[in-house]
C-alpha atoms as a PDB file:
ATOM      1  CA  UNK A   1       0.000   0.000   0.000  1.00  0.00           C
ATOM      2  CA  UNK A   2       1.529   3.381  -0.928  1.00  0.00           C
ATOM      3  CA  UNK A   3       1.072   6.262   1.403  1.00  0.00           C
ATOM      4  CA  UNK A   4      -2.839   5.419   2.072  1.00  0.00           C
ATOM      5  CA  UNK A   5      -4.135   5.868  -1.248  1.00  0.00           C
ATOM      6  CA  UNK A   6      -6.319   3.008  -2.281  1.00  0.00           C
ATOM      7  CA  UNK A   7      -2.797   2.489  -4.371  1.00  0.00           C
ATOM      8  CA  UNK A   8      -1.138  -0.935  -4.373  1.00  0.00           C
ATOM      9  CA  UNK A   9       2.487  -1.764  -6.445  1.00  0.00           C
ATOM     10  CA  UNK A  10       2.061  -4.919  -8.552  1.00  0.00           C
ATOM     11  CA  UNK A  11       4.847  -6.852  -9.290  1.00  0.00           C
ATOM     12  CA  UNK A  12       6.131  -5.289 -12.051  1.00  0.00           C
ATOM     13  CA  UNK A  13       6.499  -2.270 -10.286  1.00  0.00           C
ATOM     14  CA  UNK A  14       3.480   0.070 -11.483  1.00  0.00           C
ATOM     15  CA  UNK A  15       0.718   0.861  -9.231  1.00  0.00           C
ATOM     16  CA  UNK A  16      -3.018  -0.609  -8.749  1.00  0.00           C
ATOM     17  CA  UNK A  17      -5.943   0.376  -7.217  1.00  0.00           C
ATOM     18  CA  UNK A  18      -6.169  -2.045  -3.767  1.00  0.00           C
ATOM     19  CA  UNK A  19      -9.565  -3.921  -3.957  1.00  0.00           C
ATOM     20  CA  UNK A  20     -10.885  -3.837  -0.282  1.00  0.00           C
ATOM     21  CA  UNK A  21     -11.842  -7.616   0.853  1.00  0.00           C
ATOM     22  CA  UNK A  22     -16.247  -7.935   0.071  1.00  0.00           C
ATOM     23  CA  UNK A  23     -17.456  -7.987   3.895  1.00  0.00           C
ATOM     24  CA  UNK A  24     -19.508 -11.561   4.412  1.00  0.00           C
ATOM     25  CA  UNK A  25     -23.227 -10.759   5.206  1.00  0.00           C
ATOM     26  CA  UNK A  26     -23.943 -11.749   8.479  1.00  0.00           C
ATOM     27  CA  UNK A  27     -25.507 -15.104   7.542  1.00  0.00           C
ATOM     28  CA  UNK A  28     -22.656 -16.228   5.721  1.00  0.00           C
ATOM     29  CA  UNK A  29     -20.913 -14.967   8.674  1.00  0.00           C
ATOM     30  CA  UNK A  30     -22.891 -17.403  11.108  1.00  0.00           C
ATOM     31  CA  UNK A  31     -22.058 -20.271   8.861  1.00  0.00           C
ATOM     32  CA  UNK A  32     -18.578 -20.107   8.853  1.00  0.00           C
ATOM     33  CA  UNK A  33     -18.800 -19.829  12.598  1.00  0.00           C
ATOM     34  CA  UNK A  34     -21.016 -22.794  12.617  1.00  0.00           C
ATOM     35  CA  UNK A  35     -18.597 -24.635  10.552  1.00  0.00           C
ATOM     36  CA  UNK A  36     -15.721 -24.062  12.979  1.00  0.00           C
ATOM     37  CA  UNK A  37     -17.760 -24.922  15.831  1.00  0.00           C
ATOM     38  CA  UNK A  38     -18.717 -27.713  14.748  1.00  0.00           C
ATOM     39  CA  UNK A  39     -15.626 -29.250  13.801  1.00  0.00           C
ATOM     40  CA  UNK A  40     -14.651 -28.521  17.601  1.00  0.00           C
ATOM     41  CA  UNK A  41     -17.873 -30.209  18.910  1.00  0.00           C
ATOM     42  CA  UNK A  42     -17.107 -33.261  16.875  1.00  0.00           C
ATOM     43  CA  UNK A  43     -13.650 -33.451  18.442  1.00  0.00           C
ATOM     44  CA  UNK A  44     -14.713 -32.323  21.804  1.00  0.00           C
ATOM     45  CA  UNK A  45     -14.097 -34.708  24.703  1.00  0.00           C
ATOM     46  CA  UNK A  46     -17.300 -35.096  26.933  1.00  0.00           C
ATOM     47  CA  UNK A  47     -20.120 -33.136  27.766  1.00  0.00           C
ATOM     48  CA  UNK A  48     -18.348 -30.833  29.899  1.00  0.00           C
ATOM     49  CA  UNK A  49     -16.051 -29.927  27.554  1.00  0.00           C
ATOM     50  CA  UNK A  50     -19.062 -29.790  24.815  1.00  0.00           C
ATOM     51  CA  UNK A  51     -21.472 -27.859  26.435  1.00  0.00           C
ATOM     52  CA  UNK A  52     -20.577 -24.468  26.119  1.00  0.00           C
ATOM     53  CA  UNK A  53     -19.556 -24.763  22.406  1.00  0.00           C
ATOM     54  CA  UNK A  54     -23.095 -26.289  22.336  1.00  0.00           C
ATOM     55  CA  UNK A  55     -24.061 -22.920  23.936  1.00  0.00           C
ATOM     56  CA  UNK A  56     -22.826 -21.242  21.045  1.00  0.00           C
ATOM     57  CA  UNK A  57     -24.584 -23.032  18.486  1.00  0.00           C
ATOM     58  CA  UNK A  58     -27.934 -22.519  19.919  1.00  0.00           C
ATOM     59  CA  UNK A  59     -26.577 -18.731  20.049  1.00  0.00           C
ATOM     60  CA  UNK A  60     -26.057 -18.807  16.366  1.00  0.00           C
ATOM     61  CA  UNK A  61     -29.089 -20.761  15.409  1.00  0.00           C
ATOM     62  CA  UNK A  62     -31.362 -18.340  17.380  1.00  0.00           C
ATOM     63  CA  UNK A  63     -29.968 -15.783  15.045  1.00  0.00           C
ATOM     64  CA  UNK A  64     -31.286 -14.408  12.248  1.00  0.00           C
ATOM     65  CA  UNK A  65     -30.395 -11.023   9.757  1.00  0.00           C
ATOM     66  CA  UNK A  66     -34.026  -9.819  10.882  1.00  0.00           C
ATOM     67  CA  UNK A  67     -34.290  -8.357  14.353  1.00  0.00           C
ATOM     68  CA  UNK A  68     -38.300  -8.680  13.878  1.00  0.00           C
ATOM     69  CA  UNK A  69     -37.441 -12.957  13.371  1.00  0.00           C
ATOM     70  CA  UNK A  70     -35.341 -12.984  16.812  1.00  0.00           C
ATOM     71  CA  UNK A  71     -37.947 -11.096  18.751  1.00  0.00           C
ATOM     72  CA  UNK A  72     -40.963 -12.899  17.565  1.00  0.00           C
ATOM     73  CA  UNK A  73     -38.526 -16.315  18.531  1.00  0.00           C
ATOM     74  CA  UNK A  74     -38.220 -14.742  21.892  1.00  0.00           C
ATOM     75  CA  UNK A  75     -41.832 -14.055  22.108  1.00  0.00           C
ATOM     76  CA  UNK A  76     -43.032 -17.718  21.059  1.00  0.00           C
ATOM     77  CA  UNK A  77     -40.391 -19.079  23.661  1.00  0.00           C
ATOM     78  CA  UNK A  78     -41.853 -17.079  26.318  1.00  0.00           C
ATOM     79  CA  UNK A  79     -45.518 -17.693  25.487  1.00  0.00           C
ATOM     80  CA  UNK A  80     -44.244 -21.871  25.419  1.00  0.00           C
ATOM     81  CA  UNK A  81     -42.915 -20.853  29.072  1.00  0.00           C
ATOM     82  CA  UNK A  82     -45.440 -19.605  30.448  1.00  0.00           C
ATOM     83  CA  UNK A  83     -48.258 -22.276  29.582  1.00  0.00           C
ATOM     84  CA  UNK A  84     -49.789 -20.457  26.147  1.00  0.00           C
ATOM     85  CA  UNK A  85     -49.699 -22.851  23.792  1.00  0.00           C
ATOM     86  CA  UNK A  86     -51.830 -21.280  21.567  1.00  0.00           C
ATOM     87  CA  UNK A  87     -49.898 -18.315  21.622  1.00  0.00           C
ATOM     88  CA  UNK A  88     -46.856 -19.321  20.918  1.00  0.00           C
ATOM     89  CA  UNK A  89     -48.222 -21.130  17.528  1.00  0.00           C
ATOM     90  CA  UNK A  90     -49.565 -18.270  16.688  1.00  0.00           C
ATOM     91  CA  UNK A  91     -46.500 -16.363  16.722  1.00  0.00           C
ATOM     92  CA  UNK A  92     -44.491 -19.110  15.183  1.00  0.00           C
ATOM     93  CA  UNK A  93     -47.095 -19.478  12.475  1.00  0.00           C
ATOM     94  CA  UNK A  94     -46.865 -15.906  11.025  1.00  0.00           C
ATOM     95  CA  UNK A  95     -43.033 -16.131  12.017  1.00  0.00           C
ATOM     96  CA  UNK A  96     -42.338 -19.132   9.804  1.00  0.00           C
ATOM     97  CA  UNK A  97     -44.782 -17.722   6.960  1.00  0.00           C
ATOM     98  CA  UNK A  98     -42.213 -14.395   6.873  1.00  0.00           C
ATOM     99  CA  UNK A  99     -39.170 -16.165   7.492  1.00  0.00           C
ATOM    100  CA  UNK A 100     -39.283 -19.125   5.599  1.00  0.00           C
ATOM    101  CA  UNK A 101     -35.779 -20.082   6.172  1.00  0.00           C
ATOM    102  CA  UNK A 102     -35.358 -19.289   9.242  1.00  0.00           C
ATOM    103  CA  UNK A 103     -34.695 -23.179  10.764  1.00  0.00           C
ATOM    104  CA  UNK A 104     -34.981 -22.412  14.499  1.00  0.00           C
ATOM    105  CA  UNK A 105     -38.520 -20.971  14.351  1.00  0.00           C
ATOM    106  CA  UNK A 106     -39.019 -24.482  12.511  1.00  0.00           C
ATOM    107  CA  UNK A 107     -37.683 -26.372  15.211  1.00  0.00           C
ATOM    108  CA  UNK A 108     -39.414 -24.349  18.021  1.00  0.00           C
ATOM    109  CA  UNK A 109     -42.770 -25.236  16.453  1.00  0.00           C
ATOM    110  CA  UNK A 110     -41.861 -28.911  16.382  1.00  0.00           C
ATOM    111  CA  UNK A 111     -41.247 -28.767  20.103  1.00  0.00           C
ATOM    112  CA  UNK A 112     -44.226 -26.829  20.646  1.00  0.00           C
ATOM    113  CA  UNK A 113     -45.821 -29.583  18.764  1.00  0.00           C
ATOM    114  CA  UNK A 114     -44.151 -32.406  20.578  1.00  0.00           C
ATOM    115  CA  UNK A 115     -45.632 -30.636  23.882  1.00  0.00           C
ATOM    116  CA  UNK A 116     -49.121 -30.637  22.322  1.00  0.00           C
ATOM    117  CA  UNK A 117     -48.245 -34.450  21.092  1.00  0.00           C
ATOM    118  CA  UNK A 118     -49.101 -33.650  17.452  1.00  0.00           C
ATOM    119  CA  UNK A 119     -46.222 -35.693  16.622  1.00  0.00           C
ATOM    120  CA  UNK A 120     -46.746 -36.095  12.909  1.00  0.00           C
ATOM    121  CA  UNK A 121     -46.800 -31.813  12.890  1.00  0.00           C
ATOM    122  CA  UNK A 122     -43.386 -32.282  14.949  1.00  0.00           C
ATOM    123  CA  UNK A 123     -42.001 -34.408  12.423  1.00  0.00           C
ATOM    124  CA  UNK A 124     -43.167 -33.103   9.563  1.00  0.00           C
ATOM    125  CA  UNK A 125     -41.390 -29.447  10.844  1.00  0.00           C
ATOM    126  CA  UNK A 126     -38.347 -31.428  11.870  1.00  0.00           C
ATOM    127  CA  UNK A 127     -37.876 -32.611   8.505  1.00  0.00           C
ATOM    128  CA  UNK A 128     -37.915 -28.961   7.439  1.00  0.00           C
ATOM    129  CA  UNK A 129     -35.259 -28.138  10.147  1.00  0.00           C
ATOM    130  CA  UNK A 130     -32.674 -30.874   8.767  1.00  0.00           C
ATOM    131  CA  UNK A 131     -33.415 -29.718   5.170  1.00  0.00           C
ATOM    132  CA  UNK A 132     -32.323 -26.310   6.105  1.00  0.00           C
ATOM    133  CA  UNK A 133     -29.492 -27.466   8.498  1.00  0.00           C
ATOM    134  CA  UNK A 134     -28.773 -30.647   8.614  1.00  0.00           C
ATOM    135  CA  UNK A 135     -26.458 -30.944  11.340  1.00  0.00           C
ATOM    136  CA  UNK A 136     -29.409 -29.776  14.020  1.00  0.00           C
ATOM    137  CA  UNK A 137     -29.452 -32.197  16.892  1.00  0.00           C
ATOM    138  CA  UNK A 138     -31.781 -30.620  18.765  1.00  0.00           C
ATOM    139  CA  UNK A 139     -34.148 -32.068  15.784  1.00  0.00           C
ATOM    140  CA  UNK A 140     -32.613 -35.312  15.804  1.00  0.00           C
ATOM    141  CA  UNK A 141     -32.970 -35.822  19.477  1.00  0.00           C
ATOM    142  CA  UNK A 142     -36.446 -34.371  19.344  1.00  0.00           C
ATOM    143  CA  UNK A 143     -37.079 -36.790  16.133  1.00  0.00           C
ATOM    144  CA  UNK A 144     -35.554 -39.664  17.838  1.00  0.00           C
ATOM    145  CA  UNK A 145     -37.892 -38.617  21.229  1.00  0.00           C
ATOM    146  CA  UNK A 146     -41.140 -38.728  19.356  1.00  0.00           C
ATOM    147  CA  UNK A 147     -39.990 -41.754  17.475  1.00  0.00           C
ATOM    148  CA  UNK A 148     -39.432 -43.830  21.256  1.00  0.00           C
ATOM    149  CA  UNK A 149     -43.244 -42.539  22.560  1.00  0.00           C
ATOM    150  CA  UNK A 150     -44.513 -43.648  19.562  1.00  0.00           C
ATOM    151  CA  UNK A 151     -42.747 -47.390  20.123  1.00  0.00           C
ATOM    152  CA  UNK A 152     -40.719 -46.932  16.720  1.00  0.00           C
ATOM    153  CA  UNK A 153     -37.601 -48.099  18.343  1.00  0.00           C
ATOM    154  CA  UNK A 154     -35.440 -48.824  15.759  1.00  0.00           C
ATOM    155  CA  UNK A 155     -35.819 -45.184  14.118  1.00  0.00           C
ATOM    156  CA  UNK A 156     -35.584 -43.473  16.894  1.00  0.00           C
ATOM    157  CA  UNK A 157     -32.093 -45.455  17.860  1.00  0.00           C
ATOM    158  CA  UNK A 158     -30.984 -44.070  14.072  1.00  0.00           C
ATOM    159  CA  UNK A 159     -32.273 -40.310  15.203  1.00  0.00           C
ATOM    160  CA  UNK A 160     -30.471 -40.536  18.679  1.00  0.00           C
ATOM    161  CA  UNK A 161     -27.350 -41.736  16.834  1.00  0.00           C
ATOM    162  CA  UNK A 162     -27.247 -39.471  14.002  1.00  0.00           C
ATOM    163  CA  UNK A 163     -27.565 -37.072  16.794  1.00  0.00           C
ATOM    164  CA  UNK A 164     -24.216 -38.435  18.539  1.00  0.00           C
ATOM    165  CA  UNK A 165     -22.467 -38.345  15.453  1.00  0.00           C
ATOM    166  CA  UNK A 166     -22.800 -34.722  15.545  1.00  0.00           C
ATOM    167  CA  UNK A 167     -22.846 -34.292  18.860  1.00  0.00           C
ATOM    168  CA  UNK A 168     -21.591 -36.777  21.112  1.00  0.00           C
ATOM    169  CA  UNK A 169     -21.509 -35.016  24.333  1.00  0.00           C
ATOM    170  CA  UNK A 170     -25.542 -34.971  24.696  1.00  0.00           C
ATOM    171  CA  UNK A 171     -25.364 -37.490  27.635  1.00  0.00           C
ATOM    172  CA  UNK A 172     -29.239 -37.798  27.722  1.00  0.00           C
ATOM    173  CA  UNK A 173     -28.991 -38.724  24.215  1.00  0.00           C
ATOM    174  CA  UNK A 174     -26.627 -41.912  24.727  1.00  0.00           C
ATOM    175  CA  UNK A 175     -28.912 -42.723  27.685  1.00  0.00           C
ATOM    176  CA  UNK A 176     -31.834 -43.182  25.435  1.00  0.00           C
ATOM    177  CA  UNK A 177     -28.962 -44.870  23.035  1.00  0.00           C
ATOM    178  CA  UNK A 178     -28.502 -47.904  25.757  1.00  0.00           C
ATOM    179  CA  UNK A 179     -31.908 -47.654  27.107  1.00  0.00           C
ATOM    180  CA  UNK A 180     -32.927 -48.400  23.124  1.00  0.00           C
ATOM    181  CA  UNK A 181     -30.514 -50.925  22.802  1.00  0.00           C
ATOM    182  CA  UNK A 182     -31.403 -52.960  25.723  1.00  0.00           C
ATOM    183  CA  UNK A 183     -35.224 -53.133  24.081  1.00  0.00           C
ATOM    184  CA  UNK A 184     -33.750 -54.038  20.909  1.00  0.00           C
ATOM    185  CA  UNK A 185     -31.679 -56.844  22.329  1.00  0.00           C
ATOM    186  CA  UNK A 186     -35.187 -58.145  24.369  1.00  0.00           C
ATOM    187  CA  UNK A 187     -33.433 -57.459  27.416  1.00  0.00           C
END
């Protein structure tokens, strides 16, 4: 760089203009992140050690590039909190209907709908979770959860596995993973 510029010398000695890097939006941002923290989860050594890169995740799931998407998220969790059902599929209805890609409002309707046990609903927006990020385990444990109440044991063993494979510090997870096991084996 010469002096401030914008000017750059090329190698033959003349000069340039300097092309500034193209900032990532922030959702390309949040991927990258994910990417990283991923890789770390997968390597990570137990749940202690997972949890708070598990933290971070959520943090970046919960995300979105619309500040209206992450308070009507907020709102629908709150309204799930406090015992309004209703409410909160409300909210999540018109939330999903404006932000279409938006995976976590997906996934907080399943689990809304796993609370209600409308578990076809819950699976049904699970599958839309994994088709927009398919590393979620929250879905896959919640897919592999409504798969054991509803007796499929086999599937739901796959869900809680495919789970571990991306995360395999969810001790609750490889409970239900022996727990399954032992019922497959007739034990």
């Amino acid at each position: 760089m010469l002096g401030g510029s914008g000017l750059a010398q090329d190698r033959a000695g003349g000069t340039v203009e300097a092309v500034a890097p193209v900032p990532k939006k922030p959702a390309e941002a949040r991927a990258d992140q994910l990417d990283m923290l991923f890789a770390r989860l997968y390597k990570s050594g137990g749940a202690e050690e997972a949890q708070p890169i598990e933290r971070k995740i959520w943090t970046l799931w919960m995300a979105s590039d619309s500040p209206t998407a992450e308070v009507l998220l907020a709102q629908a969790a709150r309204a799930m909190d406090e015992g309004a059902p209703r409410q909160s599929l409300d909210i999540l209805n018109r939330l999903i209907g404006s932000y279409p890609d938006f995976a976590e409002a997906w996934n907080k309707r399943a689990t809304l709908y796993y609370l209600m046990k409308r578990d076809q609903d819950s699976l049904k927006d699970i599958d839309r979770v994994l088709d927009l990020e398919p590393r979620h385990f929250g879905a896959l444990s919640g897919k592999g959860m409504i798969l054991k109440r509803q007796k499929k044991y086999g599937a739901a063993l796959e869900a809680f596995q495919e789970a571990l494979t991306i995360n395999p510090g969810m001790e609750s997870v490889k409970a239900s993973v022996k727990e399954l096991e032992r019922l497959e084996q007739g034990i």
